[in-house]
PDB file of N, CA and C in Angstrom:
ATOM      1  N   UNK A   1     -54.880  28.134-296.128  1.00  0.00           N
ATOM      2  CA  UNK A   1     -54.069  27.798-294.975  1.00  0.00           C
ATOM      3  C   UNK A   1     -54.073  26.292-294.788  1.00  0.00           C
ATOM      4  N   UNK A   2     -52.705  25.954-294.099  1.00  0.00           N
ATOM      5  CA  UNK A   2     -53.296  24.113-293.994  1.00  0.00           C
ATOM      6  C   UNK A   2     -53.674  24.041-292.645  1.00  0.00           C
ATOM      7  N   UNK A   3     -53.376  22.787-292.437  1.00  0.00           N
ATOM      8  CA  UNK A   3     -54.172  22.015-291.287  1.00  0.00           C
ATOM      9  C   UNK A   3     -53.011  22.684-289.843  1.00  0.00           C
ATOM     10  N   UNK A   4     -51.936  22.711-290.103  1.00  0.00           N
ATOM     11  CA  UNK A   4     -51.300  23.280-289.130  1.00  0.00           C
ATOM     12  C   UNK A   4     -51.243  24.447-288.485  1.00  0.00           C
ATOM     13  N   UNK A   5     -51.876  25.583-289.170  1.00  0.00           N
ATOM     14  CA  UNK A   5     -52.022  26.742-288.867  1.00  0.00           C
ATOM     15  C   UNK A   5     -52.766  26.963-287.648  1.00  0.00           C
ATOM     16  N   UNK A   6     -52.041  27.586-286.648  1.00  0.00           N
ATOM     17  CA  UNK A   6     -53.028  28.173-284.786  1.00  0.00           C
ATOM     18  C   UNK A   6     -53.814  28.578-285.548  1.00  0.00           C
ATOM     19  N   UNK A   7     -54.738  28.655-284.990  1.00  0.00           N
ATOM     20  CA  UNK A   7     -56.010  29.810-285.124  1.00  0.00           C
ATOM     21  C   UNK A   7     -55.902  30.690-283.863  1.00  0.00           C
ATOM     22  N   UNK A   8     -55.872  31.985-283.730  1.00  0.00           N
ATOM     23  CA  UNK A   8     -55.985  32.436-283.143  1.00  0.00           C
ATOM     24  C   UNK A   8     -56.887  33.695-282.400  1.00  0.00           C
ATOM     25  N   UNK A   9     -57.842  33.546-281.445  1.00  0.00           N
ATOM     26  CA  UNK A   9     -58.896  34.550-281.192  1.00  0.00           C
ATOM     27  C   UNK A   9     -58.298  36.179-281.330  1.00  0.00           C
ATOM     28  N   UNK A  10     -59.287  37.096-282.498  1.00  0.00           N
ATOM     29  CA  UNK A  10     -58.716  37.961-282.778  1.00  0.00           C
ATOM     30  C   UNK A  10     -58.458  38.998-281.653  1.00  0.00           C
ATOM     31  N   UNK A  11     -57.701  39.868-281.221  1.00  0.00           N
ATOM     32  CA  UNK A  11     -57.070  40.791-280.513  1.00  0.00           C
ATOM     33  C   UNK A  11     -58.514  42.040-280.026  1.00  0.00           C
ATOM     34  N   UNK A  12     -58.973  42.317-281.051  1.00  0.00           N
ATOM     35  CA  UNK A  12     -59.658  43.262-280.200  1.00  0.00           C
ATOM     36  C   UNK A  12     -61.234  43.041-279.650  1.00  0.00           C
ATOM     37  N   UNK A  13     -61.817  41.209-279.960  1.00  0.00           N
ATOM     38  CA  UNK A  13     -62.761  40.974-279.257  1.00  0.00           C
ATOM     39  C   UNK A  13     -62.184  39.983-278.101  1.00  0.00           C
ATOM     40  N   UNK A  14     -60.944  39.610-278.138  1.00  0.00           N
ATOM     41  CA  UNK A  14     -60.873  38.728-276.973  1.00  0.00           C
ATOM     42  C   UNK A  14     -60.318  39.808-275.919  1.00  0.00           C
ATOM     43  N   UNK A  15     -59.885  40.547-275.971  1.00  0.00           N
ATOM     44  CA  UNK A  15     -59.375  41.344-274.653  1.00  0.00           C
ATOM     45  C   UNK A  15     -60.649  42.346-274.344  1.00  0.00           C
ATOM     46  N   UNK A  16     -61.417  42.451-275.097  1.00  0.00           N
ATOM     47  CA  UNK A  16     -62.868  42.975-274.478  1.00  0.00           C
ATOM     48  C   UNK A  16     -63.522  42.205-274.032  1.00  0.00           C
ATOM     49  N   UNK A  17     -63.524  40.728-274.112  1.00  0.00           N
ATOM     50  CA  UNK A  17     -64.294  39.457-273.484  1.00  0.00           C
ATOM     51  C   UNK A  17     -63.850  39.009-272.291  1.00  0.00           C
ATOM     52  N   UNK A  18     -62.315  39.337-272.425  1.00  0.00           N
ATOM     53  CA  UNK A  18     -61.590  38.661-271.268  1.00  0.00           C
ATOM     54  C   UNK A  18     -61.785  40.008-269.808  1.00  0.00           C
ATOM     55  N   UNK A  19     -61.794  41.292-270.382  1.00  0.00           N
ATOM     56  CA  UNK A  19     -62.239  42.128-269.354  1.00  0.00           C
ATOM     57  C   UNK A  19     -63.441  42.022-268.959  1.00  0.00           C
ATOM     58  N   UNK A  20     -64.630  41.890-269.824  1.00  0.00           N
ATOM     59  CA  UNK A  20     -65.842  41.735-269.618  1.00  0.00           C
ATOM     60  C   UNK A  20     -66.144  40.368-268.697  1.00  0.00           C
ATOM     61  N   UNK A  21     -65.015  39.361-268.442  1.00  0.00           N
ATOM     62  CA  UNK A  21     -65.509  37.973-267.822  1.00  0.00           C
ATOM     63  C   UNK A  21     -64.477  38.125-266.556  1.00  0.00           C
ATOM     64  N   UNK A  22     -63.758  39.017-266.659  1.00  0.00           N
ATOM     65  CA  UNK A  22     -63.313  39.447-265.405  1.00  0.00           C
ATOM     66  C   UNK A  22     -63.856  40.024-264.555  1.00  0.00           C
ATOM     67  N   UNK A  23     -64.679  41.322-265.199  1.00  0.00           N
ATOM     68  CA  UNK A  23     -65.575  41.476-264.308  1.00  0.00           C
ATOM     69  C   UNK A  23     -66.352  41.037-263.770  1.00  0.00           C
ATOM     70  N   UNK A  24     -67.289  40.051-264.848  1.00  0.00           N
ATOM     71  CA  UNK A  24     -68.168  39.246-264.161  1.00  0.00           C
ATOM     72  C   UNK A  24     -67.736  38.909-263.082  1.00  0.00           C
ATOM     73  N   UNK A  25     -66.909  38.208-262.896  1.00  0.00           N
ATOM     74  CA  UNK A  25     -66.415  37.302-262.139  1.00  0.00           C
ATOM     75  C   UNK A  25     -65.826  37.744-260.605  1.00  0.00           C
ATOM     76  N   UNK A  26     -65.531  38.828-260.619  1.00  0.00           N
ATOM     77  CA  UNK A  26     -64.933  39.778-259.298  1.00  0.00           C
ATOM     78  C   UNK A  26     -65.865  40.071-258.933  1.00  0.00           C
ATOM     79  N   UNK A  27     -67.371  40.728-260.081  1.00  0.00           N
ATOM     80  CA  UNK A  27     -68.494  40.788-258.767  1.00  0.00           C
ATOM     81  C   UNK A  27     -69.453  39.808-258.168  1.00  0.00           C
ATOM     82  N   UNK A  28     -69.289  38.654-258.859  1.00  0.00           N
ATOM     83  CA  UNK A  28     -69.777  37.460-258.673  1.00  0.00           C
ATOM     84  C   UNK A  28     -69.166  36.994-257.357  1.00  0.00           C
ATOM     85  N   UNK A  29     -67.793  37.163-257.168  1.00  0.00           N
ATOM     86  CA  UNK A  29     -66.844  36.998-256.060  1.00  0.00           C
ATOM     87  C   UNK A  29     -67.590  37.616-254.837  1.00  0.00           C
ATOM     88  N   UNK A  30     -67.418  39.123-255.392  1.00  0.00           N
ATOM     89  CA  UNK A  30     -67.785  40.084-254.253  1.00  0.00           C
ATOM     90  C   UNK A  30     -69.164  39.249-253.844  1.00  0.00           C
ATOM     91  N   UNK A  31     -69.777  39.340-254.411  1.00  0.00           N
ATOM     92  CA  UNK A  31     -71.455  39.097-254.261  1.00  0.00           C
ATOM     93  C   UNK A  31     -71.082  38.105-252.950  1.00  0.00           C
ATOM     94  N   UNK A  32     -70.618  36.570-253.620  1.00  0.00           N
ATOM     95  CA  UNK A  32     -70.350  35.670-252.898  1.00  0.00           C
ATOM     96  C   UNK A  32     -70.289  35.557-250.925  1.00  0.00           C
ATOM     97  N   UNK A  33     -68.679  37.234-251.471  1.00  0.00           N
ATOM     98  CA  UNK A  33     -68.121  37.058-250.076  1.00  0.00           C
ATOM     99  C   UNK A  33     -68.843  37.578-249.082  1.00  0.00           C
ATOM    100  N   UNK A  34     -69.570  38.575-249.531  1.00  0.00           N
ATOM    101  CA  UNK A  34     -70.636  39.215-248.669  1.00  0.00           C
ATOM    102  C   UNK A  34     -71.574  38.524-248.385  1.00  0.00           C
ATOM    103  N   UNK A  35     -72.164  37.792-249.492  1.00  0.00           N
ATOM    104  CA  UNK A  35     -73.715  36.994-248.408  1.00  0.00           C
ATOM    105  C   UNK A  35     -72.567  35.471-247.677  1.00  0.00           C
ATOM    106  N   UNK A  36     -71.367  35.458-247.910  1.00  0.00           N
ATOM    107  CA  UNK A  36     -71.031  34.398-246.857  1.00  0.00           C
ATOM    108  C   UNK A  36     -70.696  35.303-245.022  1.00  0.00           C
ATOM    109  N   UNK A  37     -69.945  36.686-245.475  1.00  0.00           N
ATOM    110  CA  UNK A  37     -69.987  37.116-244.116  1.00  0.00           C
ATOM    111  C   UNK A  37     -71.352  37.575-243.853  1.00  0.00           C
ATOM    112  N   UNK A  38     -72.402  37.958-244.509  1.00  0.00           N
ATOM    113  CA  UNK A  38     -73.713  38.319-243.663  1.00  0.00           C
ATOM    114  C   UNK A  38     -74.103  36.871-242.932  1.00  0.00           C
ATOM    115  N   UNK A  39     -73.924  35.665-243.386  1.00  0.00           N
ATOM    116  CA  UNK A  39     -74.294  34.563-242.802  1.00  0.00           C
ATOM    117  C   UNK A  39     -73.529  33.985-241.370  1.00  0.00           C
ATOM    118  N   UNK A  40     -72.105  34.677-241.642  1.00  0.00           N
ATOM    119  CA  UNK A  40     -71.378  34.596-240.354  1.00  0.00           C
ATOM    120  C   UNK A  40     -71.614  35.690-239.413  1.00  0.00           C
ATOM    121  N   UNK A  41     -72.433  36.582-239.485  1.00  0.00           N
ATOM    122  CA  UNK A  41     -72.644  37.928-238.703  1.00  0.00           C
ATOM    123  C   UNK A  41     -74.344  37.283-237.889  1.00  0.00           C
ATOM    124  N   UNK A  42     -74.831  36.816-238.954  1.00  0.00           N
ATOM    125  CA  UNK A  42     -76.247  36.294-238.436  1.00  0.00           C
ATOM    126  C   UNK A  42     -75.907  35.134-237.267  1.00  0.00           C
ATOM    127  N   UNK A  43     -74.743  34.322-237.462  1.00  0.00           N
ATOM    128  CA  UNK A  43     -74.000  33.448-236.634  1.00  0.00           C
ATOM    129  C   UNK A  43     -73.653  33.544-235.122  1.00  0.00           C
ATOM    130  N   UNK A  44     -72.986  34.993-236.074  1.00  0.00           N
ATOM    131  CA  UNK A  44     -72.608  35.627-234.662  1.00  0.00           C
ATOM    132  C   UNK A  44     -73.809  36.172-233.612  1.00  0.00           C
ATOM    133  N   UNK A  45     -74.670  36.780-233.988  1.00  0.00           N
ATOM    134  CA  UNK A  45     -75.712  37.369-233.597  1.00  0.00           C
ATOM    135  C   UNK A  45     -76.201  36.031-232.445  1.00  0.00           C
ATOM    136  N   UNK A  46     -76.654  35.019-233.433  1.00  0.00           N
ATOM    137  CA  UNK A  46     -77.373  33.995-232.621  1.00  0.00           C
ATOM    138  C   UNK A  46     -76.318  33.916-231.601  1.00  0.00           C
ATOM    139  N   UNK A  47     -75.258  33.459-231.549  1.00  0.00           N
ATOM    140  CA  UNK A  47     -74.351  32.811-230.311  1.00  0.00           C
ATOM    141  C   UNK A  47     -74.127  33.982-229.581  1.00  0.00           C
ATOM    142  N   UNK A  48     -74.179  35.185-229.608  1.00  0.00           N
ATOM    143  CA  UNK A  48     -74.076  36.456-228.832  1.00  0.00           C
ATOM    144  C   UNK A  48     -72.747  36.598-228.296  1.00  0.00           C
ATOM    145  N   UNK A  49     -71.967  36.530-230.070  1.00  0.00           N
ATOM    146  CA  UNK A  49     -70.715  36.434-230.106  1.00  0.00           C
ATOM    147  C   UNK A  49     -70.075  38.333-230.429  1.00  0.00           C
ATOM    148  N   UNK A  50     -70.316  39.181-229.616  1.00  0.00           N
ATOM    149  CA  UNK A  50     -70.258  40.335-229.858  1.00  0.00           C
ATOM    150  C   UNK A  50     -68.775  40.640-230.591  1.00  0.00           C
ATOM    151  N   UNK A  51     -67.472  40.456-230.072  1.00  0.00           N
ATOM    152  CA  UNK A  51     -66.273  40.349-230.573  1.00  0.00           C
ATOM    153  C   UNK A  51     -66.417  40.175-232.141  1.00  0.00           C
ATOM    154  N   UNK A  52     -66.737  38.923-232.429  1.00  0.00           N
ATOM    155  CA  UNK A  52     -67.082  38.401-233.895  1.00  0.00           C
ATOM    156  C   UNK A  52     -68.144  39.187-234.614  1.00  0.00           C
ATOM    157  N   UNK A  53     -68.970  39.643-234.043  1.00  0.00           N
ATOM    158  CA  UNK A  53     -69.695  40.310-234.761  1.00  0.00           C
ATOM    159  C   UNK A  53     -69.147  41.802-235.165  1.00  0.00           C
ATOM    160  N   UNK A  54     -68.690  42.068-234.745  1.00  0.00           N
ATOM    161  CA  UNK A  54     -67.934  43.722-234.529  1.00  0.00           C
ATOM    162  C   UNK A  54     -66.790  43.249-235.666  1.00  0.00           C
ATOM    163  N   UNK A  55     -66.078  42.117-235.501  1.00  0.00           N
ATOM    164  CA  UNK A  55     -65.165  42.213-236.507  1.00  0.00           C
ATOM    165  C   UNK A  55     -65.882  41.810-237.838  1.00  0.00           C
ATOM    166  N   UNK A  56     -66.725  41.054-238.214  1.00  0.00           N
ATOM    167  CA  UNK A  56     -67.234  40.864-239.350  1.00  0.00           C
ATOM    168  C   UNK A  56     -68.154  42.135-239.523  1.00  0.00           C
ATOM    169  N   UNK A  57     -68.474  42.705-239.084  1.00  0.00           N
ATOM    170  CA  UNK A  57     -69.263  44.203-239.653  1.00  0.00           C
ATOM    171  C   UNK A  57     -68.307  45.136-239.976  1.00  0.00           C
ATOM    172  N   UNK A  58     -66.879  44.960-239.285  1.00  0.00           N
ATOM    173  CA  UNK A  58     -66.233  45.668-240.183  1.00  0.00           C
ATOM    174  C   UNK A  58     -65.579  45.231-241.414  1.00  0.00           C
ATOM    175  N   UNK A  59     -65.262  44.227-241.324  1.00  0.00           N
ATOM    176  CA  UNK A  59     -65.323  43.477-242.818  1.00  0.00           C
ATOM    177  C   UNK A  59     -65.967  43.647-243.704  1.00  0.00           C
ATOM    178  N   UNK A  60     -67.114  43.626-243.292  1.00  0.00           N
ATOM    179  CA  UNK A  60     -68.304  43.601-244.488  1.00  0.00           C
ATOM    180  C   UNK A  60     -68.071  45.174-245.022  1.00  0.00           C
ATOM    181  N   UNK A  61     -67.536  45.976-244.017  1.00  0.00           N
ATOM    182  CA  UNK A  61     -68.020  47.573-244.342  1.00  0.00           C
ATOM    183  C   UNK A  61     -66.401  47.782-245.333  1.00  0.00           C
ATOM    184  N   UNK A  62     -65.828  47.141-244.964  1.00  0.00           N
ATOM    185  CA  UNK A  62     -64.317  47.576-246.076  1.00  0.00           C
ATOM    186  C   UNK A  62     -64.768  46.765-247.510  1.00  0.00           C
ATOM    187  N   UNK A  63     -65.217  45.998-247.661  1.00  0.00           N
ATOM    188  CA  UNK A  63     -65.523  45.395-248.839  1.00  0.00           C
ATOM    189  C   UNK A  63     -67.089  46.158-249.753  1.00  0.00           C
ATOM    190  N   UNK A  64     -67.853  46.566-248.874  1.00  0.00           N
ATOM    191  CA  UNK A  64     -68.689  47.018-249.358  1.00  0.00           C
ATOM    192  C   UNK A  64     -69.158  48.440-250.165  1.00  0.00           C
TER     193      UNK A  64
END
């Protein structure tokens, strides 16, 4: 082959890599979003923000 030729990542390990780093990555997300609303629920708690707290516990409970 010469110098011009793509190289291209073969078909049936890159679409198993690319699912496999998708996933990672959505539960890495998830992970994320949850310890950021447990930190806004602990927030809430301290300021005895009941409203806010009620809505971020249900948040947390649709995602979880």
């Amino acid at each position: 082959m010469d110098d011009k030729t793509l190289y291209l990542p073969q078909p049936e390990g890159s679409i198993a890599d690319s699912l496999v780093a998708e996933m990672v990555l959505e539960r890495a997300l998830l992970k994320f979003r949850k310890e950021k609303i447990q930190l806004q629920i602990d927030q809430a708690l301290i300021k005895k923000n009941k409203e806010e707290f009620l809505r971020l516990t249900e948040e947390l409970k649709k995602i979880s």
